[in-house]
Protein backbone atom coordinates (compact mmCIF):
# COMPACT_ATOMS: atom_id res chain seq x y z
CA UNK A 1 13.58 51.93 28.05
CA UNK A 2 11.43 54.61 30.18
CA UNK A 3 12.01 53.57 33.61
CA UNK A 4 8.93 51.39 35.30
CA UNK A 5 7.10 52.57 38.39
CA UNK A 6 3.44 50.01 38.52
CA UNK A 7 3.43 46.36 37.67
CA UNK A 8 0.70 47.78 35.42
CA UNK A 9 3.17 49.73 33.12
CA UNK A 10 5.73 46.51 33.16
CA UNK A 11 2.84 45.02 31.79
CA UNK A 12 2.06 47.56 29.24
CA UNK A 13 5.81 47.55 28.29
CA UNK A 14 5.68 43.87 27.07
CA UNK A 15 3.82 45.61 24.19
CA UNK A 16 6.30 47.13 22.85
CA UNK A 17 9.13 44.17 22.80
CA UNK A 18 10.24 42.06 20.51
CA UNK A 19 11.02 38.35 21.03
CA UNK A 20 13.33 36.64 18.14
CA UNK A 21 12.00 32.87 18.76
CA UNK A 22 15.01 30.15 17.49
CA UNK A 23 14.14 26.58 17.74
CA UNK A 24 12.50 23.39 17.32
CA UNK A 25 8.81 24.01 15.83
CA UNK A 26 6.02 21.11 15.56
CA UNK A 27 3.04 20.18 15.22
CA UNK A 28 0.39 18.99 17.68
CA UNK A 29 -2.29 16.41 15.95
CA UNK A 30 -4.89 15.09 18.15
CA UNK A 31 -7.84 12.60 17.56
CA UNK A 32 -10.37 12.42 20.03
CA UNK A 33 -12.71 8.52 19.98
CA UNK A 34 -14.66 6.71 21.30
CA UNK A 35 -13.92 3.05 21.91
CA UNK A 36 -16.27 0.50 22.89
CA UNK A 37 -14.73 -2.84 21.65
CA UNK A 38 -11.30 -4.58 21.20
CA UNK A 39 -10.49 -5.22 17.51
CA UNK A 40 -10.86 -8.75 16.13
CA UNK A 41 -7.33 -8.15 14.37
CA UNK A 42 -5.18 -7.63 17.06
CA UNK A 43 -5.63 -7.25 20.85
CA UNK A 44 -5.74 -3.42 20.77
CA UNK A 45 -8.87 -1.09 20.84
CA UNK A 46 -10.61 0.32 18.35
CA UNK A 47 -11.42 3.93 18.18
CA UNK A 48 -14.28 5.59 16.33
CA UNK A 49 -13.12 9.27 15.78
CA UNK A 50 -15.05 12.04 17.01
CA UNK A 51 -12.88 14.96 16.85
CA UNK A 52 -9.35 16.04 15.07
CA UNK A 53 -7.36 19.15 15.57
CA UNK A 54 -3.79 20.48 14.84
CA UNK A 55 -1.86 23.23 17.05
CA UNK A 56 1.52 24.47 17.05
CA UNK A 57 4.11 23.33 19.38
CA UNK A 58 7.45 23.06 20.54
CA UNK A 59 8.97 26.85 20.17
CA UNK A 60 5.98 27.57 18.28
CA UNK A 61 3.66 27.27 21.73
CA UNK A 62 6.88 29.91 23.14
CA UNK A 63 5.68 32.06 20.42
CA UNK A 64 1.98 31.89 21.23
CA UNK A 65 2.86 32.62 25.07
CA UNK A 66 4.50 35.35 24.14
CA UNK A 67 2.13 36.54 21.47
CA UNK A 68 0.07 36.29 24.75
CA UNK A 69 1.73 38.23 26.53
CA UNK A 70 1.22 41.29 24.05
CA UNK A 71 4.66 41.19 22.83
CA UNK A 72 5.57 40.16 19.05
CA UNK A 73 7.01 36.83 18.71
CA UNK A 74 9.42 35.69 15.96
CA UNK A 75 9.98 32.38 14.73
CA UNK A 76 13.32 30.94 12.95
CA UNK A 77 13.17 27.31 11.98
CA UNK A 78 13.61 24.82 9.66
CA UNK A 79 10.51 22.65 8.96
CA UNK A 80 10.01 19.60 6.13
CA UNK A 81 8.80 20.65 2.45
CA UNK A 82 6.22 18.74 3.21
CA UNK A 83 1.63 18.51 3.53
CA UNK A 84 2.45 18.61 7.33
CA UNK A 85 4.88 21.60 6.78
CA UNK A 86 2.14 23.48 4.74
CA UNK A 87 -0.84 22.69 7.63
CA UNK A 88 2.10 24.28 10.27
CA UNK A 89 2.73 26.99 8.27
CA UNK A 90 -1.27 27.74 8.06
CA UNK A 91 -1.76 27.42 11.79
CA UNK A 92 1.01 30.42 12.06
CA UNK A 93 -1.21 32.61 9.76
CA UNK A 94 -4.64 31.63 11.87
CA UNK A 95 -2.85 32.59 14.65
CA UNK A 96 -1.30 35.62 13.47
CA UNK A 97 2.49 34.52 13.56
CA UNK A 98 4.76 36.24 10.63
CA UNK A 99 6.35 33.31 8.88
CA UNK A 100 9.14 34.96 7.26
CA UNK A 101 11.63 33.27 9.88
CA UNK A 102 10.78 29.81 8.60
CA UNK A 103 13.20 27.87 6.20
CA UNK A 104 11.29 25.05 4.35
CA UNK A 105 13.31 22.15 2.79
CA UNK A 106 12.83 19.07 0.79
CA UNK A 107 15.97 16.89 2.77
CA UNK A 108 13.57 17.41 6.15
CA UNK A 109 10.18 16.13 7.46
CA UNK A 110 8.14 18.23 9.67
CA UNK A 111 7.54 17.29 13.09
CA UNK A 112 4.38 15.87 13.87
CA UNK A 113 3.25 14.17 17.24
CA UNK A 114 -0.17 12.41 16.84
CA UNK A 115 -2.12 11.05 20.13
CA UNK A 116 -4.87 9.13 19.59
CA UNK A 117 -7.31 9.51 22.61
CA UNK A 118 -10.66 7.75 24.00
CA UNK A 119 -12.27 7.87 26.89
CA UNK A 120 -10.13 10.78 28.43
CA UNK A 121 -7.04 8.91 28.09
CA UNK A 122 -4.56 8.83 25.67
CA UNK A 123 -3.88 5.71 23.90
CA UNK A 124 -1.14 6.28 21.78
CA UNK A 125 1.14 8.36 19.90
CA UNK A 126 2.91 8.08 16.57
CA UNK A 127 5.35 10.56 16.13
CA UNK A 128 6.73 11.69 12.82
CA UNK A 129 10.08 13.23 12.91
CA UNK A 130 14.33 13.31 12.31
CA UNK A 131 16.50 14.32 14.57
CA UNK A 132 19.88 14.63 12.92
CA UNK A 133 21.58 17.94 12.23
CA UNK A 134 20.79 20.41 9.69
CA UNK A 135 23.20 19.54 6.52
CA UNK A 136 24.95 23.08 4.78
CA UNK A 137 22.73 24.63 3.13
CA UNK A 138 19.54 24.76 5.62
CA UNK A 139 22.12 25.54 8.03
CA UNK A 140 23.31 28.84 5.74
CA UNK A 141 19.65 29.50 5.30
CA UNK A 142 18.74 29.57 8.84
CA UNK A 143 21.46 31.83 9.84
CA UNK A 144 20.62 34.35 7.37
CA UNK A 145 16.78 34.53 9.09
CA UNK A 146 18.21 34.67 12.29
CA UNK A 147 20.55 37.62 11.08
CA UNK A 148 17.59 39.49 9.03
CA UNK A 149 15.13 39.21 12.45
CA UNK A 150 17.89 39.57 15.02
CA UNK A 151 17.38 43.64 13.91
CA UNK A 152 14.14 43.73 15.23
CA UNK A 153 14.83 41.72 18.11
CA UNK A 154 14.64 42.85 21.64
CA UNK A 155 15.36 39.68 23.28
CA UNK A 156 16.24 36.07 21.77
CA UNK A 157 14.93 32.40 22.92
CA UNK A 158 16.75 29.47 22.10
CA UNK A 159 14.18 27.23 22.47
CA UNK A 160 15.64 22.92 21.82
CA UNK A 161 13.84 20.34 21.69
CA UNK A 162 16.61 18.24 20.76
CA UNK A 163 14.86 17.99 16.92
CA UNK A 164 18.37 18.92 14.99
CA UNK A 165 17.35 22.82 14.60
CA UNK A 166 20.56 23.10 16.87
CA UNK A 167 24.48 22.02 16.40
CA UNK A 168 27.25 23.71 18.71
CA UNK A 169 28.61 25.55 15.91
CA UNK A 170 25.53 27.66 15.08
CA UNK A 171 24.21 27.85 19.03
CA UNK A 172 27.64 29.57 19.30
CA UNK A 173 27.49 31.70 16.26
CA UNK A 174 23.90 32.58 17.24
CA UNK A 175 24.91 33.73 20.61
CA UNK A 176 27.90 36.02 19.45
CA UNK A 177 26.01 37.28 17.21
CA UNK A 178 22.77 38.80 19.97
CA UNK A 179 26.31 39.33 21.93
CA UNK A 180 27.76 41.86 19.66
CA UNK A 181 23.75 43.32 19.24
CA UNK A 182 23.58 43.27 23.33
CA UNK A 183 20.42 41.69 22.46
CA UNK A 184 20.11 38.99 25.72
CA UNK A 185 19.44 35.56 25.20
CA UNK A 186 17.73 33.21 26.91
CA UNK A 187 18.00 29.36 26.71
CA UNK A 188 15.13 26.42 27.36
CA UNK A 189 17.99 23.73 27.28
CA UNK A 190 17.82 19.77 26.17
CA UNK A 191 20.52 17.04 26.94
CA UNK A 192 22.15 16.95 23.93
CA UNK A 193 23.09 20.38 23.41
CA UNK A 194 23.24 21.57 26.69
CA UNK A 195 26.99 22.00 27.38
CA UNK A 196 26.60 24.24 23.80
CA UNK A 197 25.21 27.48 25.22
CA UNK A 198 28.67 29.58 26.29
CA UNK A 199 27.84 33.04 26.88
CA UNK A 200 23.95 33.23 27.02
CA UNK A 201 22.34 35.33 29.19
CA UNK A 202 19.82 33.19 31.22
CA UNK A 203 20.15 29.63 31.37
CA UNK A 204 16.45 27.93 32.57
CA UNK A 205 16.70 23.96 32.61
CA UNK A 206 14.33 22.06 35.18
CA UNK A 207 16.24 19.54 37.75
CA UNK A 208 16.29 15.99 35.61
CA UNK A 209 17.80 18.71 33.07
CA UNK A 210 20.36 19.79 34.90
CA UNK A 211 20.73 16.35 36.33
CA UNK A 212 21.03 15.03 33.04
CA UNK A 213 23.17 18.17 31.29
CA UNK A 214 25.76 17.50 34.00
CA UNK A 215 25.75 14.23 34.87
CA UNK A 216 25.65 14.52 38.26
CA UNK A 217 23.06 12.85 40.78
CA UNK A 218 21.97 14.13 44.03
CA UNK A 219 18.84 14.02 46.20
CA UNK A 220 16.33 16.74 46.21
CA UNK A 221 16.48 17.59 49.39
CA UNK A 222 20.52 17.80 49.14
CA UNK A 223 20.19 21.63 48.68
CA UNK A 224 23.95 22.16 48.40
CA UNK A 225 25.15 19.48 45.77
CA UNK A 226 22.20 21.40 44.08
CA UNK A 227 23.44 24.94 44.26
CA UNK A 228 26.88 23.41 43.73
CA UNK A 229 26.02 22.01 40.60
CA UNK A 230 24.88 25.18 39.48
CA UNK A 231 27.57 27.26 40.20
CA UNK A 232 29.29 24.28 37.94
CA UNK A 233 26.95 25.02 35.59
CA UNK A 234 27.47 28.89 35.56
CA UNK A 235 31.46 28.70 35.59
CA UNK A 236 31.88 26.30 32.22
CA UNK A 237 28.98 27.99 30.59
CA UNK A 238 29.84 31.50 31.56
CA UNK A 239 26.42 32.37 32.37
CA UNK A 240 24.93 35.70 34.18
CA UNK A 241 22.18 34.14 35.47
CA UNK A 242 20.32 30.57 35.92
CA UNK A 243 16.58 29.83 36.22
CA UNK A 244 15.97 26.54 37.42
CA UNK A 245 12.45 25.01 37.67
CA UNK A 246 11.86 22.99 40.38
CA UNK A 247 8.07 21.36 39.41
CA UNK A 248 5.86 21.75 43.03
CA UNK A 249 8.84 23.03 44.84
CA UNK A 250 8.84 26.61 42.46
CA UNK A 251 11.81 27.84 41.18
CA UNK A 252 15.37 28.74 42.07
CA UNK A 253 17.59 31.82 40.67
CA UNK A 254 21.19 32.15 40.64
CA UNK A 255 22.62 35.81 39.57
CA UNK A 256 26.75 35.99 40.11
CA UNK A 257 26.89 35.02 43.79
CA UNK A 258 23.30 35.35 44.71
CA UNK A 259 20.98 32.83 45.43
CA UNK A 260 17.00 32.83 45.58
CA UNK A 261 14.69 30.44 46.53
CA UNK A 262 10.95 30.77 45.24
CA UNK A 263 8.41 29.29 46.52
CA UNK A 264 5.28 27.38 44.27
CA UNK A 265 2.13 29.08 44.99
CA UNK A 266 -0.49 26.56 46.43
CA UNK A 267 -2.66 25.49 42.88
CA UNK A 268 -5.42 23.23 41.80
CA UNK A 269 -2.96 21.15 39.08
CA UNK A 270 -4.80 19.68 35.84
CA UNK A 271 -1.60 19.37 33.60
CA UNK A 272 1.92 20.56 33.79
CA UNK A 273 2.13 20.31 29.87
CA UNK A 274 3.59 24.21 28.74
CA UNK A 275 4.35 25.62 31.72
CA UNK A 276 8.15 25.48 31.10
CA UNK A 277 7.43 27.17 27.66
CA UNK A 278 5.26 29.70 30.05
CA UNK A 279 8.22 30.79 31.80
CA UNK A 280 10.68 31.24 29.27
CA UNK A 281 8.73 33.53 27.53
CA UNK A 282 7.89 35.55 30.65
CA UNK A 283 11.39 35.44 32.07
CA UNK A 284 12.60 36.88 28.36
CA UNK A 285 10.39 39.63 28.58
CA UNK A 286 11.50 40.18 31.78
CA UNK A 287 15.63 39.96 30.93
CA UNK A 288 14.21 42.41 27.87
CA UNK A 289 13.26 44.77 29.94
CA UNK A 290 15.98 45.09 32.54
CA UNK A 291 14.22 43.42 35.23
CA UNK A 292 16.02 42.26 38.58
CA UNK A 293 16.49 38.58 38.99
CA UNK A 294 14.13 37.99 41.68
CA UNK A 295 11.54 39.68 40.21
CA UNK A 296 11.98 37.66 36.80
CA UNK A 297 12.05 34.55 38.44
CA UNK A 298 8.85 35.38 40.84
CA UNK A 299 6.77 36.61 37.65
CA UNK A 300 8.15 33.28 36.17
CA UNK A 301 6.75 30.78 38.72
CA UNK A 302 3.38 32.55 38.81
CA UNK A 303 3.02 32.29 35.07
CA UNK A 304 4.30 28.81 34.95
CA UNK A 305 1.55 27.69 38.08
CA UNK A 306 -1.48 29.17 36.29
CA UNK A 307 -0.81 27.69 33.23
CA UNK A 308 -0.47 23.84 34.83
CA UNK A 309 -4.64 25.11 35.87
CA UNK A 310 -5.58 24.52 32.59
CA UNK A 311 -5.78 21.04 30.87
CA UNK A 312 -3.53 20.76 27.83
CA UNK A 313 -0.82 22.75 26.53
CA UNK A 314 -2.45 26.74 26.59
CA UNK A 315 -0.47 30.20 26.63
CA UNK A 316 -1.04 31.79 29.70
CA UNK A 317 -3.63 34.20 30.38
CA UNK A 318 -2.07 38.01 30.56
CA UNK A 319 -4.83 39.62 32.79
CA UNK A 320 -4.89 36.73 34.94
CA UNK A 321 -1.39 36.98 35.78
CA UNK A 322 -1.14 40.66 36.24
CA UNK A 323 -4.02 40.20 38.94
CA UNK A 324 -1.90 37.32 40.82
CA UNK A 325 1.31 39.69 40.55
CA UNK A 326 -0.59 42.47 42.40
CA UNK A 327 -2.02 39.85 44.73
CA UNK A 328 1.51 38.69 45.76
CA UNK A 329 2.76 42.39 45.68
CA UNK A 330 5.30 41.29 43.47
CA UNK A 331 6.36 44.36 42.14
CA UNK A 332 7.16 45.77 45.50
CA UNK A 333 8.54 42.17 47.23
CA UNK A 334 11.48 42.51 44.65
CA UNK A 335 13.68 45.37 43.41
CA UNK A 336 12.17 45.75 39.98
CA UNK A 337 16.01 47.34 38.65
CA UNK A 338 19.07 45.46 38.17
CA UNK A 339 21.50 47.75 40.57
């Protein structure tokens, strides 16, 4: 890579990357109502629908952030045989997502969340979904996409949502396998697998995460059973660096020894839905591209605060952010090289 001189060319450079996407994909279904009266059946409302629409979620919204972004997002999946896998794997093509990473079989269902909203609130939700692991042969299946796209790959997500994509036997093979490729690889964690990630490059849970991951407790304002927990975190997973997201209190970055606090930027919230799939994808462009820690996790916390601007889950806005990264002088606050 051509070494970097503006913020402006770092942001040109995301053009030219390549982010292998491995996850948990879905389906967001929403129906919008109106509801005026309580049904005679039962005591619950009833809603006259106004509206319907489907999006892609779960690593699929990484991909559109990235896609975003102006890089070129892969996905590799496993999704149901299914009516609900065929409207997912439409949404990809209106959206301009290669599907050739996604493995469709008749033993799964594809994830669906539904919410069911009137009168700006959201009433309920049925979701649609199995969480146990993949049996042999989706597994086999999988890995070979993840082999066949890890060529192009300049950077890989591990994106869990804790929706059976994952086991610890093909997290590690996936991980030795960008290892030997010095591809990086960057992991948006979930409880259940989140002891499974030896050897990744960049490790970004939020605190009930880590919390959780760890099973420790502490206060948030008990800054050093924080920072010890995450050197706990770095010695069993072996970890260069961690990313953790600390909601209105910004983010925190650990590399080796080194410790930086970031502050949130002062914001107008509407929803905090997305914004940890916002920084992932910006923080693997950044790891992609050689960028030093600070500066990853600064271009991180901006991206992740514009996104929670907008109401609903939406991929952040690329001109947007470069302006707020020249407003903050980011690119000359932080070292933009590793050393």
């Amino acid at each position: 890579m051509d070494q970097i001189n503006s913020i402006e060319e770092l942001f040109a450079a995301f053009d030219k990357l390549t982010v292998l996407i491995v996850g948990d994909v879905m389906i967001d279904s929403y129906l919008w109502g109106k509801s005026t009266r309580i049904s005679p059946e039962a005591p619950v409302p009833i809603v006259n629908v106004v509206k319907r629409e489907k999006r892609l979620g779960g690593a699929a919204n990484v991909a559109l952030n990235v896609q975003a972004l102006g890089a070129t997002p892969l996905l590799c999946s496993v999704i149901g045989d299914d009516q609900d896998g065929m409207d997912y794997l439409r949404l990809m093509e209106e959206k301009g997502l290669s599907t050739e990473g996604i493995v469709q079989s008749p033993e799964r269902v594809t994830t669906i969340k539904h919410r069911i909203i009137a009168g700006g609130q959201q009433l309920l939700r049925v979701d649609s979904e199995i969480e146990h692991n993949l049996v042999e042969h989706e597994e086999r299946h999988l890995e070979e996409r993840f082999v066949q796209l890890l060529e192009k790959a300049d950077v890989v997500i591990f994106e869990d949502y804790d929706k059976g994509v994952f086991s610890k036997e093909n997290i590690q093979q996936f991980i030795k396998l960008a290892n030997e490729q010095n591809i990086p690889s960057v992991v948006d964690p979930k409880k259940k697998n989140f002891l499974s990630y030896v050897g990744s490059t960049l490790f970004k849970p939020n605190l009930k995460e880590l919390r959780e991951g760890l099973k420790v407790d502490f206060a948030d304002e008990n800054l050093p059973a924080f920072e010890d927990a995450v050197a706990a975190l770095q010695n069993e997973l072996q970890l260069q660096q961690v990313l953790v997201t600390l909601s209105e209190r910004g983010v925190f970055i650990a590399n080796g020894d080194d410790k930086t606090y970031i502050e949130a930027h002062r914001r107008s919230i509407s929803d905090v839905s997305g914004a940890g799939d916002t920084v992932i994808s910006i923080a693997a462009l950044c790891m992609a591209l050689g960028t030093a820690p600070q500066f990853l996790a600064g271009l991180s916390n901006l991206g992740g605060g514009l996104v929670c601007e907008q109401v609903g889950v939406v991929p952040v806005d690329k001109q947007r952010l470069l302006e707020e990264a020249k407003h903050f002088r980011l690119f000359e606050k932080h070292e933009y090289r590793n050393a």
